[in-house]
N, C-alpha and C. Protein backbone atom coordinates (compact mmCIF):
# COMPACT_ATOMS: atom_id res chain seq x y z
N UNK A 1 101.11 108.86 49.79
CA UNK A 1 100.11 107.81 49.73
C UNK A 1 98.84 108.40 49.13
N UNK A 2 98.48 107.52 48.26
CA UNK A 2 96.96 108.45 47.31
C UNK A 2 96.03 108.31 48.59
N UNK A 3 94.92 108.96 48.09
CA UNK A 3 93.72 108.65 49.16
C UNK A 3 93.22 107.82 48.83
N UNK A 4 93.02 106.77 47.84
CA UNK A 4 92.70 105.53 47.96
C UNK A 4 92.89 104.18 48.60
N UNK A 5 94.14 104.61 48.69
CA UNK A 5 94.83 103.59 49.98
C UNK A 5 94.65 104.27 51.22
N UNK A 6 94.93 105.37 51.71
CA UNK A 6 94.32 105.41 53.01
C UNK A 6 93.11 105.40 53.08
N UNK A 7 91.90 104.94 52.39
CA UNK A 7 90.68 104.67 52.51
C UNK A 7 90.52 103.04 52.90
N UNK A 8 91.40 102.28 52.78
CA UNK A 8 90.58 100.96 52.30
C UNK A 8 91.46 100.80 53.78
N UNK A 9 90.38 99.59 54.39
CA UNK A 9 90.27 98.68 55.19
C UNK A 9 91.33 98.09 55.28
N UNK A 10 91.73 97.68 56.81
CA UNK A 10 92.84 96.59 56.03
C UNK A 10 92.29 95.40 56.63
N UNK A 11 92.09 94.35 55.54
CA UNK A 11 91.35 92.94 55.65
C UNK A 11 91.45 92.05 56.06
N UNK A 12 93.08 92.13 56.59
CA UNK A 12 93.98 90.71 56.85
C UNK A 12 92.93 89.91 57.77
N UNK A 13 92.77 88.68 57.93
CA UNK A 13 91.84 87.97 58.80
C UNK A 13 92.62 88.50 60.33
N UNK A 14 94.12 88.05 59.69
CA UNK A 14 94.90 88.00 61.20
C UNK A 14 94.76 89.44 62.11
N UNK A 15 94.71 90.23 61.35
CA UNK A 15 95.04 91.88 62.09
C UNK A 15 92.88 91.58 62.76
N UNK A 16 92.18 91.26 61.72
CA UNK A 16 90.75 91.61 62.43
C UNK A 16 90.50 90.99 63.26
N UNK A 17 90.88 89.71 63.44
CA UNK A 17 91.09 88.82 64.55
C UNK A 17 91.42 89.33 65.68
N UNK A 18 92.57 89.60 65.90
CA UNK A 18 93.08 90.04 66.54
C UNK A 18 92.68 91.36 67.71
N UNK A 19 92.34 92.59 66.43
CA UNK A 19 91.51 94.01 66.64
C UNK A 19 90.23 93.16 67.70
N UNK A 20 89.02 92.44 67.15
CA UNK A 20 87.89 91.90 67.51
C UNK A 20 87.95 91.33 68.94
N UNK A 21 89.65 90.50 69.18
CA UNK A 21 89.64 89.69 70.28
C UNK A 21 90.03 91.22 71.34
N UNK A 22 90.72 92.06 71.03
CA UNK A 22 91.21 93.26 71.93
C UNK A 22 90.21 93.61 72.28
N UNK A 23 89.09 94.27 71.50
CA UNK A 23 88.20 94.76 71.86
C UNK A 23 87.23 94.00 72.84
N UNK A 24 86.89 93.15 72.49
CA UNK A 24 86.53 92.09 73.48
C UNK A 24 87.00 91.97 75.10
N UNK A 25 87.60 91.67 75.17
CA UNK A 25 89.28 91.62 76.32
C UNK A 25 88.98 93.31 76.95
N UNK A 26 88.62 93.92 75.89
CA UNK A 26 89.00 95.24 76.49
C UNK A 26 87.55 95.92 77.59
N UNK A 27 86.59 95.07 76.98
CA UNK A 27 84.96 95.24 77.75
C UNK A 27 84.90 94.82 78.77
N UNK A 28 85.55 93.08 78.71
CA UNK A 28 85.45 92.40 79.50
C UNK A 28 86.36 92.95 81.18
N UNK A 29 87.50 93.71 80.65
CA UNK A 29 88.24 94.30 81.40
C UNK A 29 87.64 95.30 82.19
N UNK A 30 87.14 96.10 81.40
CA UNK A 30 86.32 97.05 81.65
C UNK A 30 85.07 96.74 83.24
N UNK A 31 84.56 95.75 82.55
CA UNK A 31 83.55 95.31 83.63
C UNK A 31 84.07 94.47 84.55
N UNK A 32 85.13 94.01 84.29
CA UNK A 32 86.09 93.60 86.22
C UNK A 32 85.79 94.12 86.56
N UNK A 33 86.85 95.52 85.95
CA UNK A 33 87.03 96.85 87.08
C UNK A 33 85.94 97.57 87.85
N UNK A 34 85.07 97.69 87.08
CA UNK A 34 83.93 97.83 87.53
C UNK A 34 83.17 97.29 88.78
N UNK A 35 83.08 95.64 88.26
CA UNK A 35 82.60 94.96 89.38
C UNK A 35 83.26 95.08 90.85
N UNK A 36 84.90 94.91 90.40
CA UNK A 36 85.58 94.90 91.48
C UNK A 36 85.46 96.10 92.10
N UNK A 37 85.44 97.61 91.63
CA UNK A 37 85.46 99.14 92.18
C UNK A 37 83.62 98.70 93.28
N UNK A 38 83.07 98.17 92.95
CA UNK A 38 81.84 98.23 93.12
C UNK A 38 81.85 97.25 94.40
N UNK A 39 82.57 96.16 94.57
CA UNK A 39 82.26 95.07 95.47
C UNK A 39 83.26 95.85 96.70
N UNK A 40 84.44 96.66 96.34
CA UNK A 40 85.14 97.34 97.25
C UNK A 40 84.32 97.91 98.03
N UNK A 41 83.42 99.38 97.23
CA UNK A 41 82.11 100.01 98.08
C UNK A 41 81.82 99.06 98.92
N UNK A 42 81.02 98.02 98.68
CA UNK A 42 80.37 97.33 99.20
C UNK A 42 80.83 96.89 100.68
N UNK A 43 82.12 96.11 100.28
CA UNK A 43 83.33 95.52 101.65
C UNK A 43 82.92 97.14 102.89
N UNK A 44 83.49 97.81 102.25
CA UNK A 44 83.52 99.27 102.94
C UNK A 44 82.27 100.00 103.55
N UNK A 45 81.38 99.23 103.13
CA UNK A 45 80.38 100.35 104.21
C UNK A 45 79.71 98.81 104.77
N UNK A 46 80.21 97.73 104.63
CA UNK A 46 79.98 96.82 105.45
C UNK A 46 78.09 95.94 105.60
N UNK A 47 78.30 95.95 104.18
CA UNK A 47 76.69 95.23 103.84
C UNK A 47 76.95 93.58 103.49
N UNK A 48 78.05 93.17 103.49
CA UNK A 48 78.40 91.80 103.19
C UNK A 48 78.90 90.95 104.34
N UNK A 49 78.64 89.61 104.37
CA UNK A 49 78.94 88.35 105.22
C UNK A 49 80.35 88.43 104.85
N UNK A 50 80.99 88.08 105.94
CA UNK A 50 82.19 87.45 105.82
C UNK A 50 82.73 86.60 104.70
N UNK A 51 81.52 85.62 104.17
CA UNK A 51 81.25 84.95 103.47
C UNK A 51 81.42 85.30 102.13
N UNK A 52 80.41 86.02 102.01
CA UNK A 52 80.00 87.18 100.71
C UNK A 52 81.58 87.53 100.32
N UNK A 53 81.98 88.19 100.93
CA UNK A 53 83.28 88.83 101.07
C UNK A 53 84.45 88.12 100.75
N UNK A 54 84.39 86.54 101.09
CA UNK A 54 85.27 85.69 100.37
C UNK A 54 84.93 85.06 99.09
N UNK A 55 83.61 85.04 98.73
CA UNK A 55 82.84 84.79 97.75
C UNK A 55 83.66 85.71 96.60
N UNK A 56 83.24 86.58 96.81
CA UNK A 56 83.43 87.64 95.55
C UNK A 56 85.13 88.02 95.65
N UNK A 57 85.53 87.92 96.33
CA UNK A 57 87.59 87.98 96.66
C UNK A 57 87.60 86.85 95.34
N UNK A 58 87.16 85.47 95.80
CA UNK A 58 87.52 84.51 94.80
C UNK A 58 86.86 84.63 93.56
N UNK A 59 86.03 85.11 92.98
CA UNK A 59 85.63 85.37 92.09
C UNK A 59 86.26 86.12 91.49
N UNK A 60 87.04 87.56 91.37
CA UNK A 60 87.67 88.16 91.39
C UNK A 60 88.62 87.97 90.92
N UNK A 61 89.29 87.29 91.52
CA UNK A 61 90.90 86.81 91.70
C UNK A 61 90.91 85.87 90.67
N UNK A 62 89.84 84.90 90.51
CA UNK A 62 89.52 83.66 89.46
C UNK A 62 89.22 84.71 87.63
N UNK A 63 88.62 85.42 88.09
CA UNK A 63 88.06 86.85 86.87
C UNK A 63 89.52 87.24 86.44
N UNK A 64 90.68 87.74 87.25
CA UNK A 64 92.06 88.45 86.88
C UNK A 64 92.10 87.16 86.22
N UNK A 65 92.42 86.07 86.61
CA UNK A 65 93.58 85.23 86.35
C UNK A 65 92.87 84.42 84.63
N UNK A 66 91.86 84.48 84.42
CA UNK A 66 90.88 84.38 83.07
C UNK A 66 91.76 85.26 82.17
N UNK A 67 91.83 86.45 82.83
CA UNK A 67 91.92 87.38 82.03
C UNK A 67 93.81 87.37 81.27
N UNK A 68 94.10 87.03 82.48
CA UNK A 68 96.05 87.52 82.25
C UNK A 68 95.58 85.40 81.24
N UNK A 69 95.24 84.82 81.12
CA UNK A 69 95.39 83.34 80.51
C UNK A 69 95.36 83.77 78.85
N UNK A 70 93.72 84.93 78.35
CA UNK A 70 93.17 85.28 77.56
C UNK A 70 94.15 85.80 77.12
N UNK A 71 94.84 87.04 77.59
CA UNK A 71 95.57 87.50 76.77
C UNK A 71 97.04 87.06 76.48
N UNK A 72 97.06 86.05 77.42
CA UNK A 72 98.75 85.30 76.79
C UNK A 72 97.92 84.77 75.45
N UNK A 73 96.85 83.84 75.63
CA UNK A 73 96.65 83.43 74.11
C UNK A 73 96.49 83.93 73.44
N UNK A 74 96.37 85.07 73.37
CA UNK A 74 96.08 85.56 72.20
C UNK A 74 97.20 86.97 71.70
N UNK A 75 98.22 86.68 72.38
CA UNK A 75 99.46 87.28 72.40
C UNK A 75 98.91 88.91 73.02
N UNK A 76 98.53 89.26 73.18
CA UNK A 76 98.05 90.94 73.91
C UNK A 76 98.02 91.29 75.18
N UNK A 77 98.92 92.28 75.68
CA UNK A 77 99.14 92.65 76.83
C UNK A 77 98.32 93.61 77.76
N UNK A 78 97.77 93.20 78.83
CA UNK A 78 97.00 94.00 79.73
C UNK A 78 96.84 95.22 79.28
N UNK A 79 98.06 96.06 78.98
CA UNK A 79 98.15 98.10 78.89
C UNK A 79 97.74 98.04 77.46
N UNK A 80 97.34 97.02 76.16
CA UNK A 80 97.37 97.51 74.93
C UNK A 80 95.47 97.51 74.92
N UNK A 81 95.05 96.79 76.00
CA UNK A 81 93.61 96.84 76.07
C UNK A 81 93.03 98.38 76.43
N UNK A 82 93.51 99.23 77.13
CA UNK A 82 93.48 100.29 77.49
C UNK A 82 93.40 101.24 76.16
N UNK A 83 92.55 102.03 76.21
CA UNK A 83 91.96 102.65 75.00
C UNK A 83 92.53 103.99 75.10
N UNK A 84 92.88 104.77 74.56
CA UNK A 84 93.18 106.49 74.47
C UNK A 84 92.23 106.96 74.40
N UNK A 85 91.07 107.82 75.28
CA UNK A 85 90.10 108.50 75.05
C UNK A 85 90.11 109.97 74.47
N UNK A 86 91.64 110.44 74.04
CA UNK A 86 91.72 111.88 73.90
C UNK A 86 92.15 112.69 75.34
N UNK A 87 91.49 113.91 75.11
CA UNK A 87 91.53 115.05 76.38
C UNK A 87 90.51 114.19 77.45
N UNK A 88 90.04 112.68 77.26
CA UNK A 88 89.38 112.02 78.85
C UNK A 88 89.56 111.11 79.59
N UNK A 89 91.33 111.06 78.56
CA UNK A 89 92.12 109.78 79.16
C UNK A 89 91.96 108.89 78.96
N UNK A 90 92.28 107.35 79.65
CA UNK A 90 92.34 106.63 79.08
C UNK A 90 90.93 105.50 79.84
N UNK A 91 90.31 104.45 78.97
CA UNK A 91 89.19 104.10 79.86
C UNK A 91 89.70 103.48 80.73
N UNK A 92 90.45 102.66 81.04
CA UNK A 92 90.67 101.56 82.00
C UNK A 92 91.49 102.47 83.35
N UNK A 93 91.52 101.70 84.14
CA UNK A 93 92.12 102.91 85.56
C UNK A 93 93.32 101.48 85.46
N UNK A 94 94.60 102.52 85.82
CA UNK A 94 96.31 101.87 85.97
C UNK A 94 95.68 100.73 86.85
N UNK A 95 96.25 99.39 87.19
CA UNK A 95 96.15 98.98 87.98
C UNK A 95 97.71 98.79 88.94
């Protein structure tokens, strides 16, 4: 392959589409996990209402289920959002 072709972009709308919506999906994922690692703390040292506590369960649970809808439409599976960081692994934690 010359090096001119492995230089160029590849343009297809469909592939950037696609790339744009992963990446997306993949932030958004990102900051579940987050929220959710964070509202766990929280449950656990016991600063939340009962309330609170079902509050954010359903939120949560409503947040996954966004998420598994998003990526049926857009044909992309939970593990392809998950990024290879090299020797720092991967960003998203297994669920």
């Amino acid at each position: 392959m010359s090096d001119e072709k492995k230089n160029r972009i590849d343009a297809d709308p469909e592939n950037v589409e696609r790339s744009l919506v992963s990446l997306v999906l993949t932030v958004v994922e990102l900051l579940r996990q987050l929220m959710e690692r964070q509202a766990l703390r929280r449950v656990d040292h016991g600063d939340l209402t009962d309330a609170k506590v079902e509050e954010i369960g359903q939120t949560l649970m409503h947040l996954d289920a966004r998420m598994e809808e998003l990526c049926d439409h857009f044909g992309l599976e939970r593990r392809e959002l998950n990024l290879d960081l090299g020797p720092l692994g991967h960003l998203l934690a297994e669920e």
